[in-house]
Protein backbone atom coordinates (compact mmCIF):
# COMPACT_ATOMS: atom_id res chain seq x y z
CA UNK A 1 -12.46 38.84 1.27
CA UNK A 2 -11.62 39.97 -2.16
CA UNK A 3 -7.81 39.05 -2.67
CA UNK A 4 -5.54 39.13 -5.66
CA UNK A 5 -2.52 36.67 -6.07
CA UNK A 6 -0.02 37.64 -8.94
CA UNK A 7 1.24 34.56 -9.85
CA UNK A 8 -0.57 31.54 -11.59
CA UNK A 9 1.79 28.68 -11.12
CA UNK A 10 1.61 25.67 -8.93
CA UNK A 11 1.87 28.08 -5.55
CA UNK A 12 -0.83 30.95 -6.35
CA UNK A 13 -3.69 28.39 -8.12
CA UNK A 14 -3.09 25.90 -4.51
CA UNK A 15 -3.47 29.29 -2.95
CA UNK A 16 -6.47 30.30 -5.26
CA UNK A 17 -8.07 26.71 -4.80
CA UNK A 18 -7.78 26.95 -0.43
CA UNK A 19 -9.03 30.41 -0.12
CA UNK A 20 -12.13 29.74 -2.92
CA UNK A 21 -13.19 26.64 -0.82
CA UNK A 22 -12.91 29.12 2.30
CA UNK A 23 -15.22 31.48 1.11
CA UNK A 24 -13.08 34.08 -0.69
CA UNK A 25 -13.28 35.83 -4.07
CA UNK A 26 -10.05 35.32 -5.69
CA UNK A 27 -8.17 36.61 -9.03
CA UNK A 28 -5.19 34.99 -10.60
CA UNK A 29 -3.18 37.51 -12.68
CA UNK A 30 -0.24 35.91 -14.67
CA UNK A 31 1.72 37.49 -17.50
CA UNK A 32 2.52 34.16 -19.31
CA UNK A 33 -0.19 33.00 -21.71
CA UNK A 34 0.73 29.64 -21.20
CA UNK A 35 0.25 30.12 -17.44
CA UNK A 36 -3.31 30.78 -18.09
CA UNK A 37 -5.36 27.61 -16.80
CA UNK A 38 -8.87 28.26 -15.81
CA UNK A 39 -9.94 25.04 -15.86
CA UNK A 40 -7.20 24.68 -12.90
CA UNK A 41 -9.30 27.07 -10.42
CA UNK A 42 -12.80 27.35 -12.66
CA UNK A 43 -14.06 29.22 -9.79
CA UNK A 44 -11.55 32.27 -9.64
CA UNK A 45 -11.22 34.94 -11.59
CA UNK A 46 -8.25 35.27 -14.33
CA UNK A 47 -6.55 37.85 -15.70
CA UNK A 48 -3.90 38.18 -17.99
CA UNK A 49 -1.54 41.55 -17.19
CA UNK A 50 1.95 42.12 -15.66
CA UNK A 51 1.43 42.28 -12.03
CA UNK A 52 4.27 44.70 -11.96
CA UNK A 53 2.51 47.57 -14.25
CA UNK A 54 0.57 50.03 -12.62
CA UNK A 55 -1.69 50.36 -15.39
CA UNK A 56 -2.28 46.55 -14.89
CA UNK A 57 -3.55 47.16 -11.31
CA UNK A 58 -5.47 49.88 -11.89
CA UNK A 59 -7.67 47.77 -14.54
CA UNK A 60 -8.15 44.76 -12.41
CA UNK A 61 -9.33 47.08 -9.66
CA UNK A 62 -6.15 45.94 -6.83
CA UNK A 63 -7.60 49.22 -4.52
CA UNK A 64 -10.78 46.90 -3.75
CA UNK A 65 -8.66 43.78 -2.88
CA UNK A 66 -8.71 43.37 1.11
CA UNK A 67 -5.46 41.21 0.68
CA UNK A 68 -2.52 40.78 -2.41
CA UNK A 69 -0.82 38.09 -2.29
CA UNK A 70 2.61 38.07 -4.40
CA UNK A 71 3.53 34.23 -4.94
CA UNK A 72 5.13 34.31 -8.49
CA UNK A 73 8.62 32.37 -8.23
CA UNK A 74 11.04 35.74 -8.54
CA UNK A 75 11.46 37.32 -5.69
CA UNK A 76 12.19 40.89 -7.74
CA UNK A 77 9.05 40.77 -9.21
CA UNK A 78 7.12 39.63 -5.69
CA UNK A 79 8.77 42.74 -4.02
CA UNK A 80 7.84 45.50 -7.11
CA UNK A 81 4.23 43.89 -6.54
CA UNK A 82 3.92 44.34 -2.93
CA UNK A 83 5.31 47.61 -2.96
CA UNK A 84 3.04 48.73 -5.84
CA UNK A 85 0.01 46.91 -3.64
CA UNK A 86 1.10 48.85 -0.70
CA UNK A 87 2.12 52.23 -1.74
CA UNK A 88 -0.20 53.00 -4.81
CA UNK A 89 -3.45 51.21 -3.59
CA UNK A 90 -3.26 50.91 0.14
CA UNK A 91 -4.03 47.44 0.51
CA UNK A 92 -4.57 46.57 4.19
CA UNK A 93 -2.55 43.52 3.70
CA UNK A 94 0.24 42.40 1.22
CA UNK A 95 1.66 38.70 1.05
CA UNK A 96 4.91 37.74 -0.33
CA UNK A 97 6.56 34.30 -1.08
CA UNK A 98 10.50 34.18 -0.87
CA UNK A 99 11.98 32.13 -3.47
CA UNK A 100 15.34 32.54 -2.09
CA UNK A 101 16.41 32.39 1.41
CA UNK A 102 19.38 34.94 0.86
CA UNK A 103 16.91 37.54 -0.09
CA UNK A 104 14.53 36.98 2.82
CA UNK A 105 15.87 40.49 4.52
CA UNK A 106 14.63 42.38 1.76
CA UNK A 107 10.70 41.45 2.53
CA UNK A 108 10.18 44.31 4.75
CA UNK A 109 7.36 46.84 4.98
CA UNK A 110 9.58 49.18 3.31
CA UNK A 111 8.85 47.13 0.21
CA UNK A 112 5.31 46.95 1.56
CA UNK A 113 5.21 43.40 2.99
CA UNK A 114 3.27 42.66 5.84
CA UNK A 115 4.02 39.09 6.09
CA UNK A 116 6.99 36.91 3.79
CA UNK A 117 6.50 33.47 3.69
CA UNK A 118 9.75 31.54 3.34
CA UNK A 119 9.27 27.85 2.55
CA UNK A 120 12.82 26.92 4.23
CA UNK A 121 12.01 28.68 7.51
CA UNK A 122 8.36 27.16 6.96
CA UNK A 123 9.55 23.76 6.77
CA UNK A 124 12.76 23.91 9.49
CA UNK A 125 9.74 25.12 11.71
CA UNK A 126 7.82 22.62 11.14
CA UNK A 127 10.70 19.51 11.32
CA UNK A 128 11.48 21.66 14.80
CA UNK A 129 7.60 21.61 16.24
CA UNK A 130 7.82 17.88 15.05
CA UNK A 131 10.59 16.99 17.30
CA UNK A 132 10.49 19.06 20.13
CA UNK A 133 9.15 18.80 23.51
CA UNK A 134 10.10 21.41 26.01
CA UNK A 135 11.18 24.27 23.76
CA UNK A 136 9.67 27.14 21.83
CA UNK A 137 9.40 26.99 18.40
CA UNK A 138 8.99 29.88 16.22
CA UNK A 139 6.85 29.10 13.53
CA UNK A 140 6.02 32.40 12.05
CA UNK A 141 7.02 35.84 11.65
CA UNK A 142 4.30 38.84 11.31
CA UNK A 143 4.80 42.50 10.89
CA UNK A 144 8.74 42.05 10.29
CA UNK A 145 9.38 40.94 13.82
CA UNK A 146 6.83 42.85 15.46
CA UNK A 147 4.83 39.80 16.67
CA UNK A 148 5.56 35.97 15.97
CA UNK A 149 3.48 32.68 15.95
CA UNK A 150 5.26 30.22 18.58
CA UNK A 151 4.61 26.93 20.11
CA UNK A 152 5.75 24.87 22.80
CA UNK A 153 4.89 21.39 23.93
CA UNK A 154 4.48 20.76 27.32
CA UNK A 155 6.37 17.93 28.94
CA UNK A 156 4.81 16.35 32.29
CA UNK A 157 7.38 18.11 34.30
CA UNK A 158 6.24 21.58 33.05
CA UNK A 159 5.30 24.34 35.83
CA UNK A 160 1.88 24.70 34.77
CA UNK A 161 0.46 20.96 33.60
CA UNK A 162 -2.71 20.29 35.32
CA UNK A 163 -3.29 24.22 36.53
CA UNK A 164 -6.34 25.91 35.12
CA UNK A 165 -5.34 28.62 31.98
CA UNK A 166 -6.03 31.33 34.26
CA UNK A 167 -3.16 30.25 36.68
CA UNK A 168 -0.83 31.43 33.77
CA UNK A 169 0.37 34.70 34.35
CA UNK A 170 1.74 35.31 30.96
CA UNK A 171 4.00 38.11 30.49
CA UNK A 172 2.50 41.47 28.47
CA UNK A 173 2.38 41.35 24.76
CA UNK A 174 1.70 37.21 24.68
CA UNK A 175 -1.27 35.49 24.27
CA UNK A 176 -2.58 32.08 23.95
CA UNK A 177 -4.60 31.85 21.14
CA UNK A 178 -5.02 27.74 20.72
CA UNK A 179 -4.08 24.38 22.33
CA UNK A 180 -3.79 21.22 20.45
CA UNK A 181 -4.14 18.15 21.69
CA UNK A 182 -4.01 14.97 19.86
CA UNK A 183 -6.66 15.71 17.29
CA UNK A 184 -8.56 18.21 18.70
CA UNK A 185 -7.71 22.41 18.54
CA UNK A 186 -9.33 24.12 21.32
CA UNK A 187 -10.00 27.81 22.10
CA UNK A 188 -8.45 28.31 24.78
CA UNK A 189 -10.80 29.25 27.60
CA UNK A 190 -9.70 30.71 31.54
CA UNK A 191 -10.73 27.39 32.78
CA UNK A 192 -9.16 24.76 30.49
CA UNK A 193 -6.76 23.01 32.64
CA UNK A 194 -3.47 22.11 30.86
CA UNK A 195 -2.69 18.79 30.08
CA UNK A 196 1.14 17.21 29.44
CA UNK A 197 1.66 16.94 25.78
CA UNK A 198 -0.24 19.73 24.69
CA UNK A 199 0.94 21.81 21.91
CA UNK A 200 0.20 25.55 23.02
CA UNK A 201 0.60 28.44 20.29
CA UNK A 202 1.06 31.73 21.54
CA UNK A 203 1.13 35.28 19.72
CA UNK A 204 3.85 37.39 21.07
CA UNK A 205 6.85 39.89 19.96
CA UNK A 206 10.00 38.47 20.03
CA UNK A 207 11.19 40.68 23.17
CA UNK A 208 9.01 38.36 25.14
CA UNK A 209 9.71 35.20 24.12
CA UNK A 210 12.45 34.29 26.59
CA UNK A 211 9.64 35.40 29.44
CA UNK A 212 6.61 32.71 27.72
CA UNK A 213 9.30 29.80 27.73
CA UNK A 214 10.40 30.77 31.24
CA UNK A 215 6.64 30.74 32.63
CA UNK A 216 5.48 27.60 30.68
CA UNK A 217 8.62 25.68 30.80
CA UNK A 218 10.47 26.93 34.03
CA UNK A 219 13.13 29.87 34.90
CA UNK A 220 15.98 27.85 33.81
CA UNK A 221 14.53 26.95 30.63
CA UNK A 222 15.80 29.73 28.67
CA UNK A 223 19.31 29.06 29.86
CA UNK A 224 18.85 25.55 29.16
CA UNK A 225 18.08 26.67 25.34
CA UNK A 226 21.00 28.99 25.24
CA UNK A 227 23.52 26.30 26.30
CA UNK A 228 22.11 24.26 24.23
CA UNK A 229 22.85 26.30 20.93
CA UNK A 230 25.97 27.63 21.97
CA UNK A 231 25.35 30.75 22.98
């Protein structure tokens, strides 16, 4: 893929640096001079504009970019660049970072993001996938709630532990898309039993949710959860 980050600090060059090493053609445009490290990512490609001038995007050629990623540290300017990615050169898909968690409700496709990535739901996810055994965890959103990454761990007492996957009868709009267990990530395949302790991530929309914890962790398990927050 050809993809653009706006945003040359420590978040878009760790960016730059994971997607170069996984194949991808990347450019860095930053707007500060002093932001401008090449020797930092050697192998992308840098340019220095204002990520929020259309004039800017137009002469690094954003239209052929499969994928813009917005990961400067104000969220104003992150949400002018998506939009501008979005609305003035169609890319397929637009990236943002939130900065700050109160303006996490503004990262919506009518500002032309397809996914925001907020590092304090990032990390609470991740402290929660830690720590729990016998729950879902949401770990991430896609398509503003349209579909979500979740996980749950199995304990040994879960309904389906030792039944093939194709004994699952997973409700429409889920899938399982990967099982972890210990250090291994498997595809999941129609005859890969499950084992107790694996870490199964599903895609799904969020009006299903309730019916994946209910099949993989028992009927009562979604009133277990609700009691258990309070609700």
């Amino acid at each position: 893929m050809r993809v653009a980050i706006a945003g040359a600090g420590n978040v878009g060059r760790s960016i730059a640096q994971e997607l170069i090493e996984n194949g991808h053609q990347v450019m860095l445009i930053e707007r500060q001079p002093k932001m401008l490290r090449p020797d930092r990512v050697p192998a992308a490609e840098w340019v220095l504009a204002d990520a929020c001038e259309l004039a800017s995007l137009e002469e690094a050629d954003v239209a052929n970019c499969e994928v813009v990623v917005a990961a400067t540290g104000d969220d104003k300017v992150n949400l002018v660049v998506s939009l501008l990615a979005k609305t003035e050169f169609s890319v397929p898909r637009v990236v943002a970072r939130v900065n700050r968690a109160e303006n996490e409700w503004l990262f919506t496709e009518q500002w032309g993001v397809d996914v925001a990535v907020s590092k304090p739901r990032v990390m609470a996810a991740l402290v929660e996938e830690a720590v729990s055994v016998g729950d879902l965890v949401r770990l991430m959103t896609f398509r503003q709630g349209e579909a979500n990454l979740v996980e749950i761990t199995l304990p040994r007492e879960a309904p389906y532990v030792g039944h093939a996957v194709s004994a699952v009868p997973l409700p429409p709009d889920s899938a399982l898309v990967a099982i972890v267990r210990g250090r291994r990530v498997l595809t999941p395949t129609p005859d890969d039993p499950l084992e107790a302790g694996d870490e199964l991530v599903f895609v799904c929309t969020a009006e299903v949710e309730d019916d994946v914890r209910a099949v993989m962790l028992g009927a009562d398990s979604v009133q277990r959860t609700r009691a258990a927050n309070g609700r």
